[in-house]
Protein backbone atom coordinates (compact mmCIF):
# COMPACT_ATOMS: atom_id res chain seq x y z
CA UNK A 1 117.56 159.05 112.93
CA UNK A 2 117.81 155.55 110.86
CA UNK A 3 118.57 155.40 107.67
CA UNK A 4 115.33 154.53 106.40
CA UNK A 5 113.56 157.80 107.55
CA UNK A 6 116.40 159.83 105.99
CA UNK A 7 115.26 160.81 102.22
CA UNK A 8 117.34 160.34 99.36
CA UNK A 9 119.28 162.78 97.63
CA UNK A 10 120.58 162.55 94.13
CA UNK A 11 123.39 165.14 92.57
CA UNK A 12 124.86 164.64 88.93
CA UNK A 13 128.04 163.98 88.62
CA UNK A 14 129.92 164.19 85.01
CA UNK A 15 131.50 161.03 83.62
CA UNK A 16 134.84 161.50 81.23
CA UNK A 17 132.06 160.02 78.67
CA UNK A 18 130.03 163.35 77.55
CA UNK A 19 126.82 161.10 76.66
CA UNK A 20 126.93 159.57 80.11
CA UNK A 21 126.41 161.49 83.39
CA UNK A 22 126.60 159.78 87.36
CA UNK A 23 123.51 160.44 89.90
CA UNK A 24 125.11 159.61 92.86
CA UNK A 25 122.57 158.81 96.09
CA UNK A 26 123.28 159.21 99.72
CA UNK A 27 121.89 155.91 100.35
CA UNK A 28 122.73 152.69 98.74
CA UNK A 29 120.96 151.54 95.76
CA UNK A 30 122.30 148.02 95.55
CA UNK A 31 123.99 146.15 98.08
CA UNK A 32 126.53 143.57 98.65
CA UNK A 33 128.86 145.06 95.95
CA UNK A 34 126.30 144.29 93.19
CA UNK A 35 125.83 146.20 90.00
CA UNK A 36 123.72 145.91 86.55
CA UNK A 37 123.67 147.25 83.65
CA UNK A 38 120.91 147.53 80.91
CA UNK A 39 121.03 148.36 77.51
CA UNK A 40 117.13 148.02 76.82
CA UNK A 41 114.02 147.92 77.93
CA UNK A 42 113.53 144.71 77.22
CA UNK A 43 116.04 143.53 80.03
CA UNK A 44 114.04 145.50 82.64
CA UNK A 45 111.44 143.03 83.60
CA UNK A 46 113.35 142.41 87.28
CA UNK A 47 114.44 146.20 87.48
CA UNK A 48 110.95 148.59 87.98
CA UNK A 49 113.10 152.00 88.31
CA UNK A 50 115.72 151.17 85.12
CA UNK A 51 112.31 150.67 83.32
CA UNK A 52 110.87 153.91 84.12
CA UNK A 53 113.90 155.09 83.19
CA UNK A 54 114.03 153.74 79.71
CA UNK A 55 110.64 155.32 78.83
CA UNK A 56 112.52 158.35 78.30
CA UNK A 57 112.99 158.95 74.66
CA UNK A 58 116.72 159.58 75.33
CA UNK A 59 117.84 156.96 77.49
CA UNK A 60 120.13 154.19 75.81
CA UNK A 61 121.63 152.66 78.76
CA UNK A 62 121.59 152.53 82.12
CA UNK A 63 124.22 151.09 84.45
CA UNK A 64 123.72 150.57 89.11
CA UNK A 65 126.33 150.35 91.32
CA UNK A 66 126.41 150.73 95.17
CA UNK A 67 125.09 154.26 95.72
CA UNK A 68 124.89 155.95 91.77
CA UNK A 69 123.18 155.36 88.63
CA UNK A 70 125.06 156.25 85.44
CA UNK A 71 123.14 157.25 82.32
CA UNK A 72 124.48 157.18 79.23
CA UNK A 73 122.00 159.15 76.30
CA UNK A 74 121.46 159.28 72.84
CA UNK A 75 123.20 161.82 71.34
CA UNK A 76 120.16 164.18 69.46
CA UNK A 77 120.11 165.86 73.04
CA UNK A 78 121.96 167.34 75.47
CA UNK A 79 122.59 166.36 78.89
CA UNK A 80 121.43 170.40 79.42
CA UNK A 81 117.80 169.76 78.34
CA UNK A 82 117.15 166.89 80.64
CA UNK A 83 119.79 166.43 83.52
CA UNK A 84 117.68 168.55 86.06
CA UNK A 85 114.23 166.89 85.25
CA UNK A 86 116.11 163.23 85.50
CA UNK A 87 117.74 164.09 88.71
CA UNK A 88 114.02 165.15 90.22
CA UNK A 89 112.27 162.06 88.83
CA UNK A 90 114.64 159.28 90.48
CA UNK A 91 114.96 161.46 93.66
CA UNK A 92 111.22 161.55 93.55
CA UNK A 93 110.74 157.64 92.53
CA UNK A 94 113.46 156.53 95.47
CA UNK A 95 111.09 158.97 98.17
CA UNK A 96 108.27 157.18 97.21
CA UNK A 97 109.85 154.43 98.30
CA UNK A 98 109.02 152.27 94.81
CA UNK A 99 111.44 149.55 94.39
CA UNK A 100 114.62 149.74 92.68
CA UNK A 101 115.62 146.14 91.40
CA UNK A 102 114.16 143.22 92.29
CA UNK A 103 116.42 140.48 90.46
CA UNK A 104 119.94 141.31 88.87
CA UNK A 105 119.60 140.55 85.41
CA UNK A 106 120.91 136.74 83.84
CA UNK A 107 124.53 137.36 82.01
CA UNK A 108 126.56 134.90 79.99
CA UNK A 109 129.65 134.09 82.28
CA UNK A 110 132.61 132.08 81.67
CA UNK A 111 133.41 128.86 83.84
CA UNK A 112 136.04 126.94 83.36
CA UNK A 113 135.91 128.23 79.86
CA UNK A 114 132.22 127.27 79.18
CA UNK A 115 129.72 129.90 78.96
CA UNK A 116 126.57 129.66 80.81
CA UNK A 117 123.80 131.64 81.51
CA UNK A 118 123.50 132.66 85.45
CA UNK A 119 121.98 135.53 87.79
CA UNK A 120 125.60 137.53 88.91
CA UNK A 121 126.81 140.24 90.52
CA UNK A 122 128.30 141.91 88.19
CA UNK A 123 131.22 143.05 89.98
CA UNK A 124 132.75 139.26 89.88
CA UNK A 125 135.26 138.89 86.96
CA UNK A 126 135.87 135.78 84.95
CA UNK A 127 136.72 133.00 87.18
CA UNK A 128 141.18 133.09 87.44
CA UNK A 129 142.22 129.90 85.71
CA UNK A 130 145.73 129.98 86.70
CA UNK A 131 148.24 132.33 88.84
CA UNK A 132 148.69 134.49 85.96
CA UNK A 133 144.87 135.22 85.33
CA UNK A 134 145.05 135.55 89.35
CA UNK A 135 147.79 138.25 89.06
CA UNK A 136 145.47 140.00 86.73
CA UNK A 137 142.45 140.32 88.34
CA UNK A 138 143.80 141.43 91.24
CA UNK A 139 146.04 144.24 89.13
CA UNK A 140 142.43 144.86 87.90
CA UNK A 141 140.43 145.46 91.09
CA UNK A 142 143.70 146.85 92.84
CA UNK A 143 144.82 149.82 91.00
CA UNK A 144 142.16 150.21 87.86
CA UNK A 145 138.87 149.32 89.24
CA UNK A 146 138.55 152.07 92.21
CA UNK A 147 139.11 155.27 89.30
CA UNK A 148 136.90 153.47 86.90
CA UNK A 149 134.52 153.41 89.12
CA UNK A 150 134.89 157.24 90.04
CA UNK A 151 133.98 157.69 86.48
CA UNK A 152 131.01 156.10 86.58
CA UNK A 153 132.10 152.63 84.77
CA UNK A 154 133.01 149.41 86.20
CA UNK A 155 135.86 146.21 84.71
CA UNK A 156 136.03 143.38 84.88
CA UNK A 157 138.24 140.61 83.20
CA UNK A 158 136.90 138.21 80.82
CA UNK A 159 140.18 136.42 79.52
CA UNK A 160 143.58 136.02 79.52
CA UNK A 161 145.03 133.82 75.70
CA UNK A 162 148.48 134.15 73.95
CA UNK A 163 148.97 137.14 76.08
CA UNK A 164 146.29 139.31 75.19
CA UNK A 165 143.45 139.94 78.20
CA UNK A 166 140.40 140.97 77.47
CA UNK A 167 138.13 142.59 79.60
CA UNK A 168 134.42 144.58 79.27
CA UNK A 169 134.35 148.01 80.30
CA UNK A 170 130.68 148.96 81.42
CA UNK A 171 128.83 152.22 82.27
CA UNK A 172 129.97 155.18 81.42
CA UNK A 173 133.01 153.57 80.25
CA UNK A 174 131.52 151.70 77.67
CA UNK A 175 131.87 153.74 73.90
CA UNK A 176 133.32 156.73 76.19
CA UNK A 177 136.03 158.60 73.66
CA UNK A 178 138.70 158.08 75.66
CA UNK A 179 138.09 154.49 76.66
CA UNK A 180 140.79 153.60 74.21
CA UNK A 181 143.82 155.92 75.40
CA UNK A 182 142.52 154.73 79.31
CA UNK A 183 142.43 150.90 77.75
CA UNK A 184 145.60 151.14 76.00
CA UNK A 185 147.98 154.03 78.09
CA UNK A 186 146.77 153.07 81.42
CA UNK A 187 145.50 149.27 81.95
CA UNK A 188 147.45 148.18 78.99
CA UNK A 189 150.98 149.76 80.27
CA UNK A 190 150.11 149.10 83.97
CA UNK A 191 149.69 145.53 83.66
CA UNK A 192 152.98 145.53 81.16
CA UNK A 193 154.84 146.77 83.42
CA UNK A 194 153.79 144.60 86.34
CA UNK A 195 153.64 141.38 84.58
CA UNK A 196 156.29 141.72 81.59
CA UNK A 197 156.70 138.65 81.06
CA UNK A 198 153.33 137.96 80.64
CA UNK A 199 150.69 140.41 78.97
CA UNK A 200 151.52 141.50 75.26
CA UNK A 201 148.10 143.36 74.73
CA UNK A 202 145.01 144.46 76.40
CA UNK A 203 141.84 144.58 74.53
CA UNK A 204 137.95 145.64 75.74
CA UNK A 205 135.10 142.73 74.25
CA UNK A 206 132.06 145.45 73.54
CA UNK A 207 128.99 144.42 75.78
């Protein structure tokens, strides 16, 4: 059977963020390693299913990787109201074979320390401006990207000055409780202890 003519199928998935919850697909969403998030309707106009979803009262942001969509809600309802009927209407939107994104949303990147604005997969991290900033990145995507991602979230590196980095944590990872102890007792000790000499600090730049 090709993959086309198999249907989707979406099951929720709970994020370590209690306002954010994974629907994970058995096909991929997005490909080449891309992923977007949106944090209003207004940044929708390239993205026809993220719209639909934002026009649910509860939605405040919505973040697409490979094969899941993480949700993350306002917080005057519970995931225990509206988890089943969200899970039905983007299985039913994918089956009808409606499109999912049709341009990645424009983002404010850094190059060679200028910021422009540019159409990016998301999953690409501040361009290294040195071996040390090199070391980091690939720390980042090494050992802390592939668990962040489990949870829903995605990180990336935004910059490396007087030995603090700085990164943005996105998804379900972004204003999760226990981003903080994850920033500070896991990235923050892991890339001490690989690169002593280097990082003092690790801090997360809100989105």
């Amino acid at each position: 059977m090709e993959t086309q003519n198999i249907p989707y199928t979406i099951y929720a998935e709970g994020t370590p963020n209690p306002d954010s919850i994974k629907f994970v697909s058995n096909k991929i969403l997005l490909e080449g390693g891309a992923t977007a998030q949106y944090n209003n309707i207004t940044e929708t106009s390239g993205a026809p299913l993220v719209q639909k979803l934002f026009e649910f009262p509860f939605v405040k942001q919505v973040f697409i990787s490979s094969n899941y969509i993480t949700i993350s809600k306002h917080n005057f309802i519970s995931w225990d109201d509206v988890l089943v009927e969200t899970r039905v209407f983007i299985t039913e939107y994918l089956n009808a074979h409606k499109e999912i994104i049709l341009e990645l949303p424009k983002q404010e990147v850094a190059v060679d320390n200028q910021f422009k604005e540019t159409t990016t997969i998301f999953t690409e991290h501040a361009a290294p401006q040195n071996e040390i900033e090199t070391k980091i990145v690939e720390v980042l995507e090494q050992y802390i990207r592939p668990a962040v991602e489990q949870d829903g979230g995605l990180i990336t590196f935004k910059s490396f000055i007087n030995g603090v980095v700085t990164v943005q944590m996105k998804g379900a990872c972004s204003g999760c409780p226990s981003s903080t102890v994850t920033l500070k007792a896991g990235i923050e000790g892991l890339l001490k202890r690989l690169l002593p000499d280097d990082v003092k600090e690790v801090v997360s730049e809100a989105i």
